[in-house]
Every structure is written in structure tokens, then in C-alpha cells.
Protein backbone atom coordinates (compact mmCIF):
# COMPACT_ATOMS: atom_id res chain seq x y z
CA UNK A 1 -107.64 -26.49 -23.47
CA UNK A 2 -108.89 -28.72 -20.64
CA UNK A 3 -108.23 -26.88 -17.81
CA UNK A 4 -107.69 -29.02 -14.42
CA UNK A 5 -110.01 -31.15 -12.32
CA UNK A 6 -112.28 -31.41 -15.02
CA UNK A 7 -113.04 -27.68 -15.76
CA UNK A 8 -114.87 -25.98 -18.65
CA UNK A 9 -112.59 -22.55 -17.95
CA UNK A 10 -110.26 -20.52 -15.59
CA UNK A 11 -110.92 -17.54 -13.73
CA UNK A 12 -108.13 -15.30 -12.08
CA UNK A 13 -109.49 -12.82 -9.82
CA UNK A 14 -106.39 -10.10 -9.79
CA UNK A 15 -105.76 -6.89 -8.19
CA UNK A 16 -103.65 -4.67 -9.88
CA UNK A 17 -102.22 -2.87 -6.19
CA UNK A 18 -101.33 0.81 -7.59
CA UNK A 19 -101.85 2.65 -4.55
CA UNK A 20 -100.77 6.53 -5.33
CA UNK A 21 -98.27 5.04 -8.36
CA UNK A 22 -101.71 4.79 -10.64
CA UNK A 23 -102.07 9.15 -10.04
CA UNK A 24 -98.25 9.74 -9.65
CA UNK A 25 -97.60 7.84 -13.29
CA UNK A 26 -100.51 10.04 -14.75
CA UNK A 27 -98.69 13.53 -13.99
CA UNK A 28 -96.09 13.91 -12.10
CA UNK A 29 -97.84 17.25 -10.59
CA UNK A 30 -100.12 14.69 -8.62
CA UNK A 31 -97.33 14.17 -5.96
CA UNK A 32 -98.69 17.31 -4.86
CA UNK A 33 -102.45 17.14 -4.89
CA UNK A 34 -103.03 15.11 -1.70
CA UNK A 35 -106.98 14.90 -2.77
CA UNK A 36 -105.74 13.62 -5.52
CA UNK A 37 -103.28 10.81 -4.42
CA UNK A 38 -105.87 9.83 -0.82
CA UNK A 39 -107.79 7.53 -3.84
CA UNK A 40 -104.63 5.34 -4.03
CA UNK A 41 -104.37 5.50 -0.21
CA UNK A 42 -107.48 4.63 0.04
CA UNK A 43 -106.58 1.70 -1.91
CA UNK A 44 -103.42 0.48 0.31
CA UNK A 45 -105.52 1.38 4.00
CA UNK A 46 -108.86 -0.11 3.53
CA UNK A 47 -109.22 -1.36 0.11
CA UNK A 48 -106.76 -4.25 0.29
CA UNK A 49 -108.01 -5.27 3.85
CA UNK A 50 -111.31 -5.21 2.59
CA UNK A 51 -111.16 -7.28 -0.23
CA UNK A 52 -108.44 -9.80 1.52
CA UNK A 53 -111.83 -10.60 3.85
CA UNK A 54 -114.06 -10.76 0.55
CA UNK A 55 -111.26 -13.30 -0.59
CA UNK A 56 -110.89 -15.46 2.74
CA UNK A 57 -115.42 -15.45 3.00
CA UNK A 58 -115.38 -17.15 -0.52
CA UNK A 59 -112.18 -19.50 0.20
CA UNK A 60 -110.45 -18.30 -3.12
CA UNK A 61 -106.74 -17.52 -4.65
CA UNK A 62 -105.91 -14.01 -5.94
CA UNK A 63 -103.01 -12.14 -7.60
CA UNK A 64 -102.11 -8.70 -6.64
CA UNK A 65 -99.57 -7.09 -9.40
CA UNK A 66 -97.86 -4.81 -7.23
CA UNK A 67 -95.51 -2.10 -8.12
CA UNK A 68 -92.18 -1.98 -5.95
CA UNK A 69 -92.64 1.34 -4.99
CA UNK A 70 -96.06 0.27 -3.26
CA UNK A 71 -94.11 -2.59 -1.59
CA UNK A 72 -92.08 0.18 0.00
CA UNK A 73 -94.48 2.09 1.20
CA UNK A 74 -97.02 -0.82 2.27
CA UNK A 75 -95.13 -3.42 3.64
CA UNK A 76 -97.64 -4.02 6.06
CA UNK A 77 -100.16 -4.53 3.32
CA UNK A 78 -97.43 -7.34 0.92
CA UNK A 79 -97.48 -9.48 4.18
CA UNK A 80 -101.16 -9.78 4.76
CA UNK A 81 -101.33 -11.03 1.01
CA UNK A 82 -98.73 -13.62 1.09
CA UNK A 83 -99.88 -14.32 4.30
CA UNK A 84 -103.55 -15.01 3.35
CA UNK A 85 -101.51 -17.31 0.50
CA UNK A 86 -102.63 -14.84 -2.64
CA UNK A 87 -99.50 -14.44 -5.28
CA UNK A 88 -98.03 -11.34 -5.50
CA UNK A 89 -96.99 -10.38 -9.56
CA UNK A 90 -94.47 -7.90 -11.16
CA UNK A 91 -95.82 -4.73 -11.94
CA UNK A 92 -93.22 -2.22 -12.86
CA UNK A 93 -91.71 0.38 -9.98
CA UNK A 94 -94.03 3.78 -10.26
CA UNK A 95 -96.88 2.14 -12.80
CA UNK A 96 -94.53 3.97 -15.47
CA UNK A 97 -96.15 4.16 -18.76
CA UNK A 98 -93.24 2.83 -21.21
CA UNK A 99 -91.82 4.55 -23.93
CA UNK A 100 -91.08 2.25 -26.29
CA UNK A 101 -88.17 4.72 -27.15
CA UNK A 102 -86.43 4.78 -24.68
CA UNK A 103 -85.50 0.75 -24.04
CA UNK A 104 -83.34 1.97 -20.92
CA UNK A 105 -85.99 3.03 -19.31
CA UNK A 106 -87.96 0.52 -19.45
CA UNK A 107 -85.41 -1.88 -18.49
CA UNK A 108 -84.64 -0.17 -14.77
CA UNK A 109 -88.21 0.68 -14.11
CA UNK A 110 -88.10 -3.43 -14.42
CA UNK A 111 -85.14 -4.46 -12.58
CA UNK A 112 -86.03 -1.77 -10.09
CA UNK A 113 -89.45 -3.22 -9.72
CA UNK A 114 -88.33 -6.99 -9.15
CA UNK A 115 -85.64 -5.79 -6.52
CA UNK A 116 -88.38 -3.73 -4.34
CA UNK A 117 -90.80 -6.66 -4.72
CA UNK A 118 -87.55 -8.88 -3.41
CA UNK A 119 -86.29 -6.33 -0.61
CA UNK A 120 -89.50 -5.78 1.06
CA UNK A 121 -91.33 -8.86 1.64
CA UNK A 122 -88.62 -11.94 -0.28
CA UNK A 123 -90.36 -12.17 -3.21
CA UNK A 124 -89.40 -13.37 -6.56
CA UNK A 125 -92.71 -13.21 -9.06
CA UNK A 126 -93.25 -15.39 -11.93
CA UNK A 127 -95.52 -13.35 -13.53
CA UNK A 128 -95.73 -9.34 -15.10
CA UNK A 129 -97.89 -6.99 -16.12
CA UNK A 130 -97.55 -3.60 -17.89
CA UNK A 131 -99.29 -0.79 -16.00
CA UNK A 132 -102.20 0.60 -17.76
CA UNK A 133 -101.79 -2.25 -20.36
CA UNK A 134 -98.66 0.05 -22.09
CA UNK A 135 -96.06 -2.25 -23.55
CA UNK A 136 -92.97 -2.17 -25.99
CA UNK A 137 -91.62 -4.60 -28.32
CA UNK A 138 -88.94 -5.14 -25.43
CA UNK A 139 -91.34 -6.87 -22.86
CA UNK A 140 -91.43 -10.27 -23.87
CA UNK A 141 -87.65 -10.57 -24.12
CA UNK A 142 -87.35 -8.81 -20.34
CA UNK A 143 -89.74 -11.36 -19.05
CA UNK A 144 -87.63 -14.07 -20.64
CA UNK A 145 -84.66 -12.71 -19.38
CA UNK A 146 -85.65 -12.27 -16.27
CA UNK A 147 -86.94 -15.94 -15.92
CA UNK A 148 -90.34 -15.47 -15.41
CA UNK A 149 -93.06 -17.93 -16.55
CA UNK A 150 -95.58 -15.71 -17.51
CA UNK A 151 -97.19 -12.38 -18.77
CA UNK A 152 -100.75 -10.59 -18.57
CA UNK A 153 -100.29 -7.69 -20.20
CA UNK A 154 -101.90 -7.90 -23.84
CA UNK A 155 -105.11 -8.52 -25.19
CA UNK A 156 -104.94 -10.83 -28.13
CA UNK A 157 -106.77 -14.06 -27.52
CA UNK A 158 -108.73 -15.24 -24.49
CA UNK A 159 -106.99 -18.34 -24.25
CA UNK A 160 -103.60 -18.64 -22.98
CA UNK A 161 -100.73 -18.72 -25.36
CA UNK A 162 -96.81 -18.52 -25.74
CA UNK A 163 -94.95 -15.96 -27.35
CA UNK A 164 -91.90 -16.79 -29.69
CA UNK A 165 -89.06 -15.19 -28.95
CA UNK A 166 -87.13 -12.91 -31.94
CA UNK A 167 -84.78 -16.11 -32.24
CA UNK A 168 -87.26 -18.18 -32.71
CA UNK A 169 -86.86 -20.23 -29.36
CA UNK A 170 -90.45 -20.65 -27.48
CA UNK A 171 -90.83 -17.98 -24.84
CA UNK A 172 -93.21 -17.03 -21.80
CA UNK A 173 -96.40 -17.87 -21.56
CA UNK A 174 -99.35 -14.94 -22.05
CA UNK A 175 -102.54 -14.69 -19.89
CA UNK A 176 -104.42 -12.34 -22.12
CA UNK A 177 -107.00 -9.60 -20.39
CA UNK A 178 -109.04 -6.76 -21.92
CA UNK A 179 -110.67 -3.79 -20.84
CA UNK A 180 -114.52 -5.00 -20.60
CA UNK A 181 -112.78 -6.98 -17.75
CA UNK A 182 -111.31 -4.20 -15.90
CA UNK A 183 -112.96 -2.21 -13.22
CA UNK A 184 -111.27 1.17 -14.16
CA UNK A 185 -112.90 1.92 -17.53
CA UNK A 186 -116.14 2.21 -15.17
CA UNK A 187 -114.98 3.55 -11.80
CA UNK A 188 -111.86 5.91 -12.01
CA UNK A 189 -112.41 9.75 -12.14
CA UNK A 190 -110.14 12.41 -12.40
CA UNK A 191 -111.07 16.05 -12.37
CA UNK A 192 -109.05 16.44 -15.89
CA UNK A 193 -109.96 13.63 -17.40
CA UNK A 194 -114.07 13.12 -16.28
CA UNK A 195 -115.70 10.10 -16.99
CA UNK A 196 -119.20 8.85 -15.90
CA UNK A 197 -119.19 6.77 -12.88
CA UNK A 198 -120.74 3.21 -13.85
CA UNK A 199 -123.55 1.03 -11.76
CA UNK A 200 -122.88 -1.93 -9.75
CA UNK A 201 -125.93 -3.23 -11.99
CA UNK A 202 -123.96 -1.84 -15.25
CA UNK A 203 -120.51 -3.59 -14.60
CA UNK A 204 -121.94 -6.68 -13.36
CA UNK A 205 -123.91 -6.93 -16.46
CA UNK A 206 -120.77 -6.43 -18.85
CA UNK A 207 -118.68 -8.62 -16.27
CA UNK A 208 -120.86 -11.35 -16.33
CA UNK A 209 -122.14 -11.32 -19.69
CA UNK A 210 -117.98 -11.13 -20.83
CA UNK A 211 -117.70 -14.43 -18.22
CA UNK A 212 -120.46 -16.61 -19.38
CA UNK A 213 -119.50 -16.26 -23.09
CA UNK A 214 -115.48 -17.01 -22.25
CA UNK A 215 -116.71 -19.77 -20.01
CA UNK A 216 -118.94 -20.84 -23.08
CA UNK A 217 -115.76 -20.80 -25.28
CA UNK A 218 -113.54 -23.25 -22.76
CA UNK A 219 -111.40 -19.75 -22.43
CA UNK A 220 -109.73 -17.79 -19.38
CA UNK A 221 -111.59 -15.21 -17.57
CA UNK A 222 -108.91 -12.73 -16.37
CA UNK A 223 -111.34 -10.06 -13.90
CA UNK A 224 -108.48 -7.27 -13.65
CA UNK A 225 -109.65 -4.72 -10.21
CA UNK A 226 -107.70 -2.14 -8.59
CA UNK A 227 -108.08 -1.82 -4.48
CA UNK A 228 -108.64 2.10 -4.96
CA UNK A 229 -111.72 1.55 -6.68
CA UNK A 230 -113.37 -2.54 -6.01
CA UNK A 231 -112.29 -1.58 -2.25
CA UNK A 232 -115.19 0.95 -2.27
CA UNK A 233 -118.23 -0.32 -0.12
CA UNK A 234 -120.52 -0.89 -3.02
CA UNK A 235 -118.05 -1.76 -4.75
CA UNK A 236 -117.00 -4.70 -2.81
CA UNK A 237 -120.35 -6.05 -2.33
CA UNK A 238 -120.26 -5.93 -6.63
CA UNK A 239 -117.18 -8.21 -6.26
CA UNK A 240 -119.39 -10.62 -3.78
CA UNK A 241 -122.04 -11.07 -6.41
CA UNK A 242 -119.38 -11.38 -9.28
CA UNK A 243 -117.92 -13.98 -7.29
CA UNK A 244 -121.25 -15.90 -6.44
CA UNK A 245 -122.21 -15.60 -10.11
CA UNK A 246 -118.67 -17.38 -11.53
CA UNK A 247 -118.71 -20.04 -8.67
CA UNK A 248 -122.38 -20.63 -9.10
CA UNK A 249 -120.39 -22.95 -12.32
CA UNK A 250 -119.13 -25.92 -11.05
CA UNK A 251 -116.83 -26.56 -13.92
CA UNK A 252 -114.95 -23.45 -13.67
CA UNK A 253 -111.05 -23.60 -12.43
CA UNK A 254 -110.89 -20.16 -10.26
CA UNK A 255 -106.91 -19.80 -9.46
CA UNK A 256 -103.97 -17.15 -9.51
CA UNK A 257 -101.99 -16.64 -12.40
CA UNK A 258 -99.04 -18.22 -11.38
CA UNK A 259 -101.14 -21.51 -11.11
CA UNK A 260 -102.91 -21.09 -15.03
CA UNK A 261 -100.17 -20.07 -16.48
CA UNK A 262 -97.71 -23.65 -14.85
CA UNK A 263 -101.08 -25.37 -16.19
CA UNK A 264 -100.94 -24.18 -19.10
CA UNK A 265 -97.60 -24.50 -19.61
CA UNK A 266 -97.67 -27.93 -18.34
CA UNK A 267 -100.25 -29.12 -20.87
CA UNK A 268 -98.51 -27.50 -23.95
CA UNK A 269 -94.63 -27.83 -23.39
CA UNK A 270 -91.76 -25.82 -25.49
């Protein structure tokens, strides 16, 4: 792949914009365990202002996969993003973890999803991606069918690359991402589920060492963060130095993933 302007990879800096969905998709007992649920507040009232100034100091595009119940409670918070020009991507109604079983489901938590994300601030997405990374067979042909250009939701390469459809016809086009690449694995906690709490020094380590080989390999660097957790203090200043480290490359294409995914798709047509 030769990515534009010249560059040796892409980078998407996105922000997977949970709010209290990421607790409330967990157990549905969280909707009443306020200590609980003020981590996704957190999230929607300072995280996401926070890290839209991180975002403006460094002059760069982000995507925010948003779920449409979080558009309906943060309105306030889907206009500052489209305002500061960042793209705003599908991500379900309540983060519901899909049960391949039960197709239906899966199906309104979609169309749900895309008509919040529509009602609240006009916007039509051209790109998904499963909460928590939990698909079914079902996605690709909902993403088709749907009309949009692209998904993030699997893991399988780290190049971009375009399903094929059960027909046989050339489908949407996949912006893989993996876990080493995701803040949560090293931040979240939960009382029930305890983890150890990861150093700045620790995740930059894996983040950058993750970067500079996938930059090495001409591939895409998909950073996944969630505003409940990167919009913590130290946290943010851990995005800064992420941030100085990828641009500190000056072959590296650092966009949103509407704009790597047209490239892509531009460069390898159906």
C-alpha cells in the first residue's frame, strides 16, 4: 500500500465515546451503581473536552465511534466534535455485546444506533465498529446494507482489506485494530472484574513499540482510546507523548477512518 502524500503508513487516532453504555452493557445492575456509571460520565464531562484540546494543540483528525444512546444524552459533546471537524463513526445504541443468536437483535441495536447518531446532531457515518470488538457473522452484510464504506471491528491483518460478501460481490472495506492498541486492556477497573492498573511508561512502551513495527511494515496503526479512561490527567499527557512520538515520522499519514478507508478504497477498487 502507498498510502497518500508519500507516506510509509497511516495512523487513526480514535475514541471509542462509551460514556455510561461501556458499564450499562456489562450488567445491566450498573444503571444503579452511580460510582459505578460517574467513570463513563467522567468520560462525556471532561474527558472528551480534554482530549478535543489535546487534538486541536497537535492540529490532527480523530474519529469518535459513538453509540446513539450517548448522542442522546451528550448532544452538547457530538457538536463540539463535528465542530472541531473530527468524524463521528457507528457504534451500536447501548455498546450491546451481540449475540450472534439472536440476528434481530443485532439488527435494531444497528438501525437504532444510525437513527440516534442521525436525530441528534444530522449525521450519517460511513464507518462501524462492534463494541468491545463482539461481532456476528451478520456484520459485514449490515454494514453493506446499510451503505457504509467501512468497518473497524476485527483483528485480522494490519493492513486494510475488503471483505467478500456471501454472494461473492466485493463488500466494505476493513480497518483492522487489536488489543495491544487499545487503552482499556491497561486502564479499566471494575470492582468484579480487578485488573492491575498499567503505567504511562508501560503503555507507551507497548504503544509505541506496536507503532514503529506497523510503521516498519508500510501497515495502519489504528490507536483505539476511550474518553473515560485517556481523558484522565496522566492519561492525557500519555496521549501527548504518543502523539509526539508517531509525528516525530515524517512519512506517516495520521487521518480519521473515514479518510483511510476512501484511500484505500480508492487505490484498490471493486
Amino acid at each position: 500500500m502507498i498510502w497518500p502524500n508519500g507516506a510509509k503508513s497511516a495512523t487513526m487516532l480514535t475514541f471509542d465515546f462509551d460514556a455510561e453504555t461501556l458499564w450499562l452493557s456489562r450488567d445491566p445492575a450498573n444503571a444503579k451503581k452511580p460510582g459505578v456509571l460517574s467513570q463513563g460520565i467522567y468520560g462525556a464531562q471532561r474527558g472528551v473536552p480534554e482530549i478535543l484540546k489535546v487534538l486541536k494543540d497537535h492540529d490532527l483528525p480523530a474519529t469518535f465511534y459513538t453509540p446513539g444512546w450517548t448522542a442522546e444524552k451528550y448532544p452538547d459533546r457530538m457538536h463540539a466534535i463535528l465542530e472541531a471537524g473530527h468524524e463521528v463513526g457507528h457504534h451500536g445504541y447501548l455498546h450491546e455485546w451481540i449475540d450472534p443468536s439472536k440476528p434481530e437483535d443485532e439488527r435494531a441495536a444497528f438501525e437504532k444506533g444510525l437513527e440516534a447518531l442521525n436525530r441528534v446532531a444530522g449525521i450519517t457515518p460511513t464507518g462501524y465498529r462492534s463494541p468491545a470488538g463482539e461481532t456476528s457473522p451478520n456484520l459485514i452484510s449490515l454494514i453493506e446494507e446499510f451503505g457504509l464504506l467501512y468497518d473497524s471491528s476485527l483483528m485480522t491483518d494490519v493492513t486494510p482489506y475488503r471483505h467478500t460478501l456471501e454472494d461473492g460481490r466485493p463488500g466494505p472495506v476493513e480497518l483492522p485494530w487489536h488489543w495491544s492498541s487499545d487503552d482499556a486492556p491497561y486502564m479499566i477497573f471494575a470492582i468484579q472484574t480487578p485488573r492491575p492498573i498499567r503505567s504511562n511508561d508501560e503503555v507507551f512502551q507497548i504503544w509505541r513499540d506496536e507503532f514503529d513495527a506497523i510503521h516498519e511494515m508500510g501497515g495502519l496503526f489504528n490507536l483505539v482510546m476511550h474518553p473515560q479512561f485517556t481523558g484522565r490527567p496522566s492519561r492525557l499527557r500519555l496521549l501527548h507523548r504518543m502523539i509526539e512520538h508517531i509525528t516525530s515520522q515524517s512519512d506517516v499519514w495520521i487521518a480519521t477512518g473515514h479518510q483511510v478507508a476512501s484511500a484505500w478504497d480508492q487505490a484498490n477498487p471493486k
